[in-house]
Protein backbone atom coordinates (compact mmCIF):
# COMPACT_ATOMS: atom_id res chain seq x y z
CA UNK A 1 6.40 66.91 -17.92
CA UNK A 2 9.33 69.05 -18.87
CA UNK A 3 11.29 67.51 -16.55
CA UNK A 4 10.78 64.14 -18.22
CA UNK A 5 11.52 65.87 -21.24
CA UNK A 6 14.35 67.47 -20.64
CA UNK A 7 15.80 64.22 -19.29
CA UNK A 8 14.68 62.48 -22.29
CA UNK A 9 12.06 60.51 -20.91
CA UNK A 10 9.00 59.54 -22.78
CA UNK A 11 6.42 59.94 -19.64
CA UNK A 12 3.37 58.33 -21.60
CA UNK A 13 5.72 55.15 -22.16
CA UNK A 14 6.93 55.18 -19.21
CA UNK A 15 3.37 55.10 -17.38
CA UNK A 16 2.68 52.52 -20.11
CA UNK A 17 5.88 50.37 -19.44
CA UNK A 18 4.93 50.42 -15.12
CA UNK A 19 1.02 49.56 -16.46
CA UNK A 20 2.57 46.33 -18.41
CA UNK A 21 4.47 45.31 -15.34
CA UNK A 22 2.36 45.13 -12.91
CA UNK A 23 -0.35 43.46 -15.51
CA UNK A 24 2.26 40.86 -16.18
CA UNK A 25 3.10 40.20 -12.38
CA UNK A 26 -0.48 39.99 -11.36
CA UNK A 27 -1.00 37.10 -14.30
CA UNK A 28 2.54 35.50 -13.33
CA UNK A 29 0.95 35.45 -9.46
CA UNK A 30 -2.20 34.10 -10.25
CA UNK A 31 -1.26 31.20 -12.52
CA UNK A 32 1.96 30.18 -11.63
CA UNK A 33 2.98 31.89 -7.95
CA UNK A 34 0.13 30.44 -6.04
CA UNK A 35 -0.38 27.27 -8.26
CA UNK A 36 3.40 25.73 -7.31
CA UNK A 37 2.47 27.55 -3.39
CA UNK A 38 -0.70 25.23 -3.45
CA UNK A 39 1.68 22.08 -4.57
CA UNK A 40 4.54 22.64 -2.21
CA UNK A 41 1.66 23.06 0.42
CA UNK A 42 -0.02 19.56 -0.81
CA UNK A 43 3.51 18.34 -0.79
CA UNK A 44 4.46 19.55 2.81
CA UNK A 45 0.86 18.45 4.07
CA UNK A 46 1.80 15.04 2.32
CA UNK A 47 5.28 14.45 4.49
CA UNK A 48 3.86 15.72 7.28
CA UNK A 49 1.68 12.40 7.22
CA UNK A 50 4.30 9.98 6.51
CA UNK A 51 5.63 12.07 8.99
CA UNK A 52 3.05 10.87 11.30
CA UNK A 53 2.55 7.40 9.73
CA UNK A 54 6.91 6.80 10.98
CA UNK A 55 5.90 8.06 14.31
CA UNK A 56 2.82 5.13 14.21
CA UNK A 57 5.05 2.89 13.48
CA UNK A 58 7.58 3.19 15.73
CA UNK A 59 4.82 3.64 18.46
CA UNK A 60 3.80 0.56 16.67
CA UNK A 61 7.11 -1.34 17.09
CA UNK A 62 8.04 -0.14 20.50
CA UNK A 63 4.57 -1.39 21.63
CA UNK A 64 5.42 -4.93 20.05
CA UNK A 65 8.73 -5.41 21.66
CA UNK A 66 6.75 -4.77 24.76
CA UNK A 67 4.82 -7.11 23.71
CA UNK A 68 7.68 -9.59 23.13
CA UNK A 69 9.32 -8.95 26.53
CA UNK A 70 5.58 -9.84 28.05
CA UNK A 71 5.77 -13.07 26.09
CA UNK A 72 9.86 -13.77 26.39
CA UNK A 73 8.75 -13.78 30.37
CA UNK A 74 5.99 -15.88 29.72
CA UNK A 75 8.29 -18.56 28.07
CA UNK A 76 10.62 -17.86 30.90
CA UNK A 77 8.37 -18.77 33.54
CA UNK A 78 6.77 -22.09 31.58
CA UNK A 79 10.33 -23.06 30.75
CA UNK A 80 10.92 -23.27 34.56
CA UNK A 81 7.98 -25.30 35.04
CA UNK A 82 8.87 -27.95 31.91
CA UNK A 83 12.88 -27.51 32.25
CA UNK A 84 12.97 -30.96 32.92
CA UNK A 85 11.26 -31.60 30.49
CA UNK A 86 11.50 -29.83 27.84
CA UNK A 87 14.65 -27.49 28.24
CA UNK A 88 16.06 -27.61 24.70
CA UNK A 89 13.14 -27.46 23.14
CA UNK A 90 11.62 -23.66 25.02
CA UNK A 91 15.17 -22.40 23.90
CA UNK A 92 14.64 -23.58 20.51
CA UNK A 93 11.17 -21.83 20.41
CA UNK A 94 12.10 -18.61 22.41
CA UNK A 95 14.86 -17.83 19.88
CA UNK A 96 12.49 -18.39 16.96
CA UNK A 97 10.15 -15.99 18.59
CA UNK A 98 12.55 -13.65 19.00
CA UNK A 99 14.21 -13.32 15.44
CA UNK A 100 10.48 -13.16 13.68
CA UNK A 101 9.09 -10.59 16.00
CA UNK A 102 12.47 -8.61 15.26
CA UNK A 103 12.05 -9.30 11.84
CA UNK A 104 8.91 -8.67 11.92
CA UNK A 105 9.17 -5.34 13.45
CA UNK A 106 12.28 -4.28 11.00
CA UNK A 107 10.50 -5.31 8.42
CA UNK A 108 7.55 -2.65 9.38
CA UNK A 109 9.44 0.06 9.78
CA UNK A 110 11.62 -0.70 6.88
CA UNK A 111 8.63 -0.13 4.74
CA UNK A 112 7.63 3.04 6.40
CA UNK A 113 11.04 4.43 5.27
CA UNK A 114 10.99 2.79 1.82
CA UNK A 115 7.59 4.67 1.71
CA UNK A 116 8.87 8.39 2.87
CA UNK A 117 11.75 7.91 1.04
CA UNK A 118 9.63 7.27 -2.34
CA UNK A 119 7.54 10.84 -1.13
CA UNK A 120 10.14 12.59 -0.90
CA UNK A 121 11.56 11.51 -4.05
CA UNK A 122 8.51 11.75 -5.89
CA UNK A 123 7.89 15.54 -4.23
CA UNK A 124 11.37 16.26 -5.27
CA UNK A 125 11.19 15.36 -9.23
CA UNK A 126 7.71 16.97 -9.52
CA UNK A 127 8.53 20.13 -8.06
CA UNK A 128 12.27 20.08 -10.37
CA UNK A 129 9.71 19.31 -13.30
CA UNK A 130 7.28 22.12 -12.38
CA UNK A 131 10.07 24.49 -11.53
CA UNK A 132 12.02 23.54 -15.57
CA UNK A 133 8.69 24.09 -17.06
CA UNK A 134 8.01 27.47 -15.15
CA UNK A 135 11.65 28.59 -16.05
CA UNK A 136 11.41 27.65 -19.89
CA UNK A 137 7.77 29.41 -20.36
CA UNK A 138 9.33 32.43 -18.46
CA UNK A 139 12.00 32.25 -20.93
CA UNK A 140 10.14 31.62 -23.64
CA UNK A 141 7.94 34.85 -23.23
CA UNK A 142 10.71 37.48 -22.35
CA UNK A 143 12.74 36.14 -25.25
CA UNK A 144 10.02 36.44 -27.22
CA UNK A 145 9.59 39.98 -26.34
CA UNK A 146 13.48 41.11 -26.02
CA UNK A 147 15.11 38.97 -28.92
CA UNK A 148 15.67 38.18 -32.62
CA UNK A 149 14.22 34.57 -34.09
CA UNK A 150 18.22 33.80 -33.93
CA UNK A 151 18.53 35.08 -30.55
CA UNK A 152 15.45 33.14 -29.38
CA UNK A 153 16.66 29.69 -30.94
CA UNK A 154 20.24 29.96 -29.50
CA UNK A 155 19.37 30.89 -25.75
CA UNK A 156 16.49 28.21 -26.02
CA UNK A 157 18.49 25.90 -26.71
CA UNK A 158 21.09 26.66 -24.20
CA UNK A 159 18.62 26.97 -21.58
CA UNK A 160 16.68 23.89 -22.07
CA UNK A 161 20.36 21.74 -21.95
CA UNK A 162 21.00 23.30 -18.84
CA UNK A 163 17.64 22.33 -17.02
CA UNK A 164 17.60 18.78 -18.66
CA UNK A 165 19.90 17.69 -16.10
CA UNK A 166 18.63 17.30 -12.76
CA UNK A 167 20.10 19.89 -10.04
CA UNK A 168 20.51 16.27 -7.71
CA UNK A 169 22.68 14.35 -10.67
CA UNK A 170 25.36 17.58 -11.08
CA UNK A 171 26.41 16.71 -7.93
């Protein structure tokens, strides 16, 4: 101890200081580490199934143009029989059968990525909200601790202009 002294360090405040540390990073971990961990995990499981529900639907859509090529031959061969016929007409109907199953098909996949797009967006504002609310509480308490009523007010108010605006719109 009369090295600390000599130094001028208080050793009972300084045991006390490391005590308060590690009290305040066990609280930080346990209600906000692993709480935003267990939403970026929800959030990755989440995409990982849209994930899986694109790869359907492409399955999905490569399966139907098989199907269309089945049924473009089909017309094929009846057109052959009826050309006489009817050889205006099976063009008429193959090319309608063509643009809807395309359609069709773009359609389906268009709403699979209209869907992972609003995920992501979705995952991306609620962690940027969870993240500004983290960051001002954080704030709030070590400002509380370190800084004058004037301090406090001024570097609030900084801060909380600064993580109004989304990280995405600044650039």
């Amino acid at each position: 101890m009369e090295i600390f002294s000599t130094l001028g360090i208080n050793g009972p405040l300084l045991i006390a200081q490391i005590v308060n540390f590690v009290i305040i990073a066990g609280v930080l971990t346990y209600f906000i580490y692993r709480p935003i961990l267990n939403l970026i995990d929800a959030r990755r499981e989440s995409i990982r199934k849209s994930m899986e529900d694109v790869d359907r639907i492409q399955k999905q859509k490569t399966e139907m143009e098989e199907a269309r090529r089945v049924e473009v031959r089909k017309i094929a061969e009846e057109g052959k029989k009826l050309l006489e016929q009817a050889k205006g007409d099976v063009a008429k109907e193959k090319d309608k059968m063509l643009v809807a199953a395309r359609k069709e098909a773009d359609d389906f996949v268009e709403r699979g990525k209209r869907q992972l797009d609003a995920e992501r967006t979705r995952m991306v504002s609620d962690v940027e909200k969870a993240a500004s609310s983290l960051v001002i509480r954080l704030t709030q308490t070590i400002l509380e601790r370190e800084f004058t009523s004037a301090d406090q007010d001024r570097l609030l108010k900084t801060l909380e202009k600064s993580i109004s605006t989304p990280a995405h719109a600044t650039k």
